[in-house]
C-alpha atoms as a PDB file:
ATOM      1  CA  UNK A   1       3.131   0.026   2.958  1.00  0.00           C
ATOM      2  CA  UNK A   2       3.261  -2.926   1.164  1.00  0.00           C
ATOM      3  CA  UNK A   3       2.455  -5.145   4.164  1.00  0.00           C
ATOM      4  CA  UNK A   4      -0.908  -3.160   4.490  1.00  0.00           C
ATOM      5  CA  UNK A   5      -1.142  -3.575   1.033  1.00  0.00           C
ATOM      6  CA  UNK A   6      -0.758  -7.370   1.808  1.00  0.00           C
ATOM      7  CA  UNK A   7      -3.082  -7.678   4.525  1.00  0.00           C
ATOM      8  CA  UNK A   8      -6.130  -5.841   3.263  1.00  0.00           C
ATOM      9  CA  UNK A   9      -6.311  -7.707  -0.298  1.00  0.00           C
ATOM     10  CA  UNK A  10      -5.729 -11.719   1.581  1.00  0.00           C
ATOM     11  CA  UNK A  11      -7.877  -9.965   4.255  1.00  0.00           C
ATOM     12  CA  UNK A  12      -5.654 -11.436   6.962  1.00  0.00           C
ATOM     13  CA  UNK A  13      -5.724 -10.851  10.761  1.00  0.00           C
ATOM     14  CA  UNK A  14     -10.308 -11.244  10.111  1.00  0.00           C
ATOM     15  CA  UNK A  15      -9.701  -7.749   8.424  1.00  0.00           C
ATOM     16  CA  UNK A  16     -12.440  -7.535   5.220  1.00  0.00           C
ATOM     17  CA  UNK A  17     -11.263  -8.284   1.732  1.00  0.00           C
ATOM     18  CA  UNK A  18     -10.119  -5.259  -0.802  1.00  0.00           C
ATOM     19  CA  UNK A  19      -8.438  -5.969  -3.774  1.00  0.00           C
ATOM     20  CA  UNK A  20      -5.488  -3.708  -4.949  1.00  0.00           C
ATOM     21  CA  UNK A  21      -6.145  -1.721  -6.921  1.00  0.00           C
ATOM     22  CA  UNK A  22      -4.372   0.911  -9.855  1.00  0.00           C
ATOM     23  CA  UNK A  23      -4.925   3.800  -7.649  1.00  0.00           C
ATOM     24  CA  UNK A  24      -3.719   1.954  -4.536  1.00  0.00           C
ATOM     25  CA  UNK A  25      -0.211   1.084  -5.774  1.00  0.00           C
ATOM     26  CA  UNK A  26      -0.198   4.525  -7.594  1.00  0.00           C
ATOM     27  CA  UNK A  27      -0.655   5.854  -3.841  1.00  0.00           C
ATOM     28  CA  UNK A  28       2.285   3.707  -2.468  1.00  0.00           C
ATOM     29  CA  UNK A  29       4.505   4.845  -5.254  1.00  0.00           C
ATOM     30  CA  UNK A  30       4.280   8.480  -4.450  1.00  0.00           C
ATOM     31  CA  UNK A  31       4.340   8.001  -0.888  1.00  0.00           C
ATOM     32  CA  UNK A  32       7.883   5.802  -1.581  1.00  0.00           C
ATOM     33  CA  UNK A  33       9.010   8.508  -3.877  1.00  0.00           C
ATOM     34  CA  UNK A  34       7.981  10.899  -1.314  1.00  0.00           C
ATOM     35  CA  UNK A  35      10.253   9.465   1.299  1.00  0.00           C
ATOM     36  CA  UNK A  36      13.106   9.270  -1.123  1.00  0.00           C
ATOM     37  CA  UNK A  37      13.020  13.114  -2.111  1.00  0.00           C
ATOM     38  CA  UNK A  38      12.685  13.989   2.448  1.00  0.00           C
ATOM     39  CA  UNK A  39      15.494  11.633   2.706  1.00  0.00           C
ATOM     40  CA  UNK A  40      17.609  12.974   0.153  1.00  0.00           C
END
């Protein structure tokens, strides 16, 4: 997650440019926390 993260705000592989945003990281958090809580 936080290598797609990675590549869409340097924009690397020719992929466009999107900054991260508050909602973005919000969205990785619950999907980590999400994980955790399956795993568990």
């Amino acid at each position: 997650m936080i290598a797609s993260l990675l590549v869409d705000h340097f924009g690397v592989l020719g992929f466009p440019q999107q900054p991260v945003t508050l909602t973005k990281l919000l969205g990785a958090a619950l999907l980590f926390a999400g994980v955790l809580l399956v795993a568990r």
